[in-house]
C-alpha atoms as a PDB file:
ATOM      1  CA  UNK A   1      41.101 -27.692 -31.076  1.00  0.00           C
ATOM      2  CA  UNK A   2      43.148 -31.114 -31.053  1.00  0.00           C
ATOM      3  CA  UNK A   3      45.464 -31.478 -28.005  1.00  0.00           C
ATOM      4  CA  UNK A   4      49.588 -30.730 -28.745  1.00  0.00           C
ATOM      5  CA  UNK A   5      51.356 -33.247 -28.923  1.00  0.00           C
ATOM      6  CA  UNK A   6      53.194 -34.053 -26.073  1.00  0.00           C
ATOM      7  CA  UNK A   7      56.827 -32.388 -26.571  1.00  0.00           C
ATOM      8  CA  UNK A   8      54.833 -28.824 -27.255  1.00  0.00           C
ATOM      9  CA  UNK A   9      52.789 -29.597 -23.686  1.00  0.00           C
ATOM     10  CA  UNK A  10      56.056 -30.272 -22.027  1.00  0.00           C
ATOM     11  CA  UNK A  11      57.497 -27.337 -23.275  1.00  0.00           C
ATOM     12  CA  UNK A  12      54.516 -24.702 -22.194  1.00  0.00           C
ATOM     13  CA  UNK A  13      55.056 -26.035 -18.989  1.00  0.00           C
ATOM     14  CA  UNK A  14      58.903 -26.111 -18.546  1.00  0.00           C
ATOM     15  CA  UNK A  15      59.086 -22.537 -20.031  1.00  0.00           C
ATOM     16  CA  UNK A  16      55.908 -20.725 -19.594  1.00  0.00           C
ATOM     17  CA  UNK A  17      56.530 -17.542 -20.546  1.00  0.00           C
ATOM     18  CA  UNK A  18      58.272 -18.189 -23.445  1.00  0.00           C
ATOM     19  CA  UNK A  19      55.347 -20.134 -24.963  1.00  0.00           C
ATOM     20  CA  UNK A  20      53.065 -17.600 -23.986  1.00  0.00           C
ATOM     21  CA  UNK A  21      54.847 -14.922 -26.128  1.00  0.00           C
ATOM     22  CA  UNK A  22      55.300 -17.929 -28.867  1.00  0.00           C
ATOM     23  CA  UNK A  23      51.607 -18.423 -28.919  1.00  0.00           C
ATOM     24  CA  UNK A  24      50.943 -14.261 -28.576  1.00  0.00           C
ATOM     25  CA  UNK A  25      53.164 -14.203 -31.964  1.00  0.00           C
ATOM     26  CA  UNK A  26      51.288 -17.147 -33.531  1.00  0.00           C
ATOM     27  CA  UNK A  27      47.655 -15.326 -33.055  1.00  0.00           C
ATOM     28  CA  UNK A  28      49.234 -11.697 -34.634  1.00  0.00           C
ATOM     29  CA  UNK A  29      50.721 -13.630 -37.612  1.00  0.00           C
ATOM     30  CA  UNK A  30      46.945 -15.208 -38.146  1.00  0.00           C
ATOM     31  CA  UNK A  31      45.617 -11.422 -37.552  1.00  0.00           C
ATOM     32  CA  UNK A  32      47.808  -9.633 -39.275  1.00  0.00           C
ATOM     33  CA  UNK A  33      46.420 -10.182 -43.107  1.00  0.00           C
ATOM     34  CA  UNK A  34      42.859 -10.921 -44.654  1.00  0.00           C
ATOM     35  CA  UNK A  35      43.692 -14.406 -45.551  1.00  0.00           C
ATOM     36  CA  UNK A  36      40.552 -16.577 -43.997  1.00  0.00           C
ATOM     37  CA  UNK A  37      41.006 -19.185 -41.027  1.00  0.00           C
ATOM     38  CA  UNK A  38      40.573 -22.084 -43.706  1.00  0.00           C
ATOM     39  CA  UNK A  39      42.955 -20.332 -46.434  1.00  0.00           C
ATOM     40  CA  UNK A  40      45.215 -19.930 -43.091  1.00  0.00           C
ATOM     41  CA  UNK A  41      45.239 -23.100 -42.493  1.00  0.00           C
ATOM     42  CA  UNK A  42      46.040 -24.640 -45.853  1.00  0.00           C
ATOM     43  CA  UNK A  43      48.875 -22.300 -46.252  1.00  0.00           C
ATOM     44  CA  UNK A  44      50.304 -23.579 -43.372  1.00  0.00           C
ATOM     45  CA  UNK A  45      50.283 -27.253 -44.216  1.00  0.00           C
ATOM     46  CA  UNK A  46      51.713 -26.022 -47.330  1.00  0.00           C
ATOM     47  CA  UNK A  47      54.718 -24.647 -45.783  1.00  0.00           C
ATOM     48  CA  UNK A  48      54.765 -27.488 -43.260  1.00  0.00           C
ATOM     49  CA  UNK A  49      54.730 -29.623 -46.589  1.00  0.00           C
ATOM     50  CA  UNK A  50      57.774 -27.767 -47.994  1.00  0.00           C
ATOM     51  CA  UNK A  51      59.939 -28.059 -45.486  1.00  0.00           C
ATOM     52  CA  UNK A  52      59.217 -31.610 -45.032  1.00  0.00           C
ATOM     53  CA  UNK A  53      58.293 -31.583 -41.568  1.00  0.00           C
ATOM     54  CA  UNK A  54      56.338 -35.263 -41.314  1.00  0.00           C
ATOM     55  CA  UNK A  55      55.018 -33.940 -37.834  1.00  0.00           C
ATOM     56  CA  UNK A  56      54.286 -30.742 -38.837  1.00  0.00           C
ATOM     57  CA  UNK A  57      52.052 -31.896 -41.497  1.00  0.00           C
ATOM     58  CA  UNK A  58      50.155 -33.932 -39.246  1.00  0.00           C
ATOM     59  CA  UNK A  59      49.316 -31.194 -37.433  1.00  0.00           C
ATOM     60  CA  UNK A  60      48.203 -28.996 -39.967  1.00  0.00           C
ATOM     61  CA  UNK A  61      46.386 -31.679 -41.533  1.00  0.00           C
ATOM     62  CA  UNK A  62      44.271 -32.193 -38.207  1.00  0.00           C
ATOM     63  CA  UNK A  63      44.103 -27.848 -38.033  1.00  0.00           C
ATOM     64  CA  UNK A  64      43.152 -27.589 -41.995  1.00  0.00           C
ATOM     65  CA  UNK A  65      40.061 -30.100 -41.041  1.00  0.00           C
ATOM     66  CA  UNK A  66      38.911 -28.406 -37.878  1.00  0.00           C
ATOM     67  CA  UNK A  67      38.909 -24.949 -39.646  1.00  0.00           C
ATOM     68  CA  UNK A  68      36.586 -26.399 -42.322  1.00  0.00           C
ATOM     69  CA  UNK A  69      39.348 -27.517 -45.256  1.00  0.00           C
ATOM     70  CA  UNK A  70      37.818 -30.769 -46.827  1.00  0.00           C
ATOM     71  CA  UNK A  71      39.810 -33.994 -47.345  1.00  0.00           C
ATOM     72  CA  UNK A  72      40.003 -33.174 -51.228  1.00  0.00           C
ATOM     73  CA  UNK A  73      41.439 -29.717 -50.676  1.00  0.00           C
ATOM     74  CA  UNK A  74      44.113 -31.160 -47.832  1.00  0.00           C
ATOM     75  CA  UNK A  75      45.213 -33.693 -50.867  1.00  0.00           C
ATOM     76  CA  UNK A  76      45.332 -30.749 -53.871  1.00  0.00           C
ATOM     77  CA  UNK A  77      47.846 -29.214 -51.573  1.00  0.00           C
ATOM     78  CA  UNK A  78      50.042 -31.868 -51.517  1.00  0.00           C
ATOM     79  CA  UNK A  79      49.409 -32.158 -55.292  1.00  0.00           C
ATOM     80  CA  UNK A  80      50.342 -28.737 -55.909  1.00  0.00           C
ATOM     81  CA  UNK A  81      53.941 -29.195 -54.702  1.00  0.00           C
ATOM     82  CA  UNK A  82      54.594 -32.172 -57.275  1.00  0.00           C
ATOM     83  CA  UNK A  83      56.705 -30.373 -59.527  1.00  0.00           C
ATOM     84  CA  UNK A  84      58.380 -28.265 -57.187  1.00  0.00           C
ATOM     85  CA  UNK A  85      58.796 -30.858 -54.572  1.00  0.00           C
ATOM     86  CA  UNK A  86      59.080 -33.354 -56.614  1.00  0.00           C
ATOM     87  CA  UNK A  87      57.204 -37.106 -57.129  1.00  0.00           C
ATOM     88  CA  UNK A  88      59.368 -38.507 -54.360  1.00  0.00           C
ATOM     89  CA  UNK A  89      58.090 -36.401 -51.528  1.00  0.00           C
ATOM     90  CA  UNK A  90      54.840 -35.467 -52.686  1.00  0.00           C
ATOM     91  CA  UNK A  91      54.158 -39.258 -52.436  1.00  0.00           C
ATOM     92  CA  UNK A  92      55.772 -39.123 -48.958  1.00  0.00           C
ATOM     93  CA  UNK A  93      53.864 -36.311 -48.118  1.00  0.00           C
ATOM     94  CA  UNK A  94      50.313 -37.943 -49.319  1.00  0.00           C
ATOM     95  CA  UNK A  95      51.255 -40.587 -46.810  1.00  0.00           C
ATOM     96  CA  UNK A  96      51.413 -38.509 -43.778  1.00  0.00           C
ATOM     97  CA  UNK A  97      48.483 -36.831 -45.439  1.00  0.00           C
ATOM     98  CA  UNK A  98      46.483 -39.973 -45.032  1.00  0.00           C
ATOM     99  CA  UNK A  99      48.181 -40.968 -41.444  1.00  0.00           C
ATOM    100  CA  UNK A 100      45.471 -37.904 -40.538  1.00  0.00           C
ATOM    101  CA  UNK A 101      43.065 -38.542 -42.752  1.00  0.00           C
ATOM    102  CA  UNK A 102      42.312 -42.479 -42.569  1.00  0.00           C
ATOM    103  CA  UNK A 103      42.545 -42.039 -38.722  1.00  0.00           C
ATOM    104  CA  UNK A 104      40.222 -39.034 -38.844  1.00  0.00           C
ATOM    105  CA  UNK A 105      37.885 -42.001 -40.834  1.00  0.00           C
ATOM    106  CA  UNK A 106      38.637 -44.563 -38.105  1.00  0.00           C
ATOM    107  CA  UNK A 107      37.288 -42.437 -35.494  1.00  0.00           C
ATOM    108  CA  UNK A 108      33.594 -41.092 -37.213  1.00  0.00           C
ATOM    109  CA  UNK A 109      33.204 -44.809 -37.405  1.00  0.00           C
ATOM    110  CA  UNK A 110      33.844 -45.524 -34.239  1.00  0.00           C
ATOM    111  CA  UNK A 111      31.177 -42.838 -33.429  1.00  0.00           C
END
């Protein structure tokens, strides 16, 4: 898994416990229904999406790809929420879509 960013690190440390039982919550969500890790994980960007939460996305983009979503399903998301969204922030939402993506590229060829 991709390291937190660096506000969520400081946090688990300044307030241990409380991220512990944050991150105890997060793992019962995920274990609570049969939705698949993947299927998890593209549900989440989607809310992350809706609420317009730039960072959020990022993050879910990057968790989406580790749990085996493809680059094509990430953008069909983002695609789906054109018409409630609207074309505005569905085309701001691509963008931070591809912030993840094309640096996801940069990196394999860097490999």
């Amino acid at each position: 898994m991709a390291k937190l960013p660096r506000p969520y690190e400081l946090f688990k440390r300044a307030h241990p416990e409380l991220w512990q039982v944050y991150d105890q919550l997060g793992a019962l969500a995920h274990a609570a229904g049969p939705l698949d890790k993947k299927g998890r994980a593209l549900i989440k960007l989607a809310m992350a999406i809706g609420a317009r939460m730039e960072g959020a996305v990022h993050a879910h983009v990057r968790r989406a790809l580790e749990d085996g979503a493809t680059a094509a399903e990430i953008r069909h998301v983002a695609l789906l929420g054109l018409t409630t969204l609207g074309f505005p922030s569905t085309m701001a939402v691509l963008t931070w879509i591809e912030d993840v993506l094309g640096s996801q590229r940069a990196k394999k060829k860097r490999s």
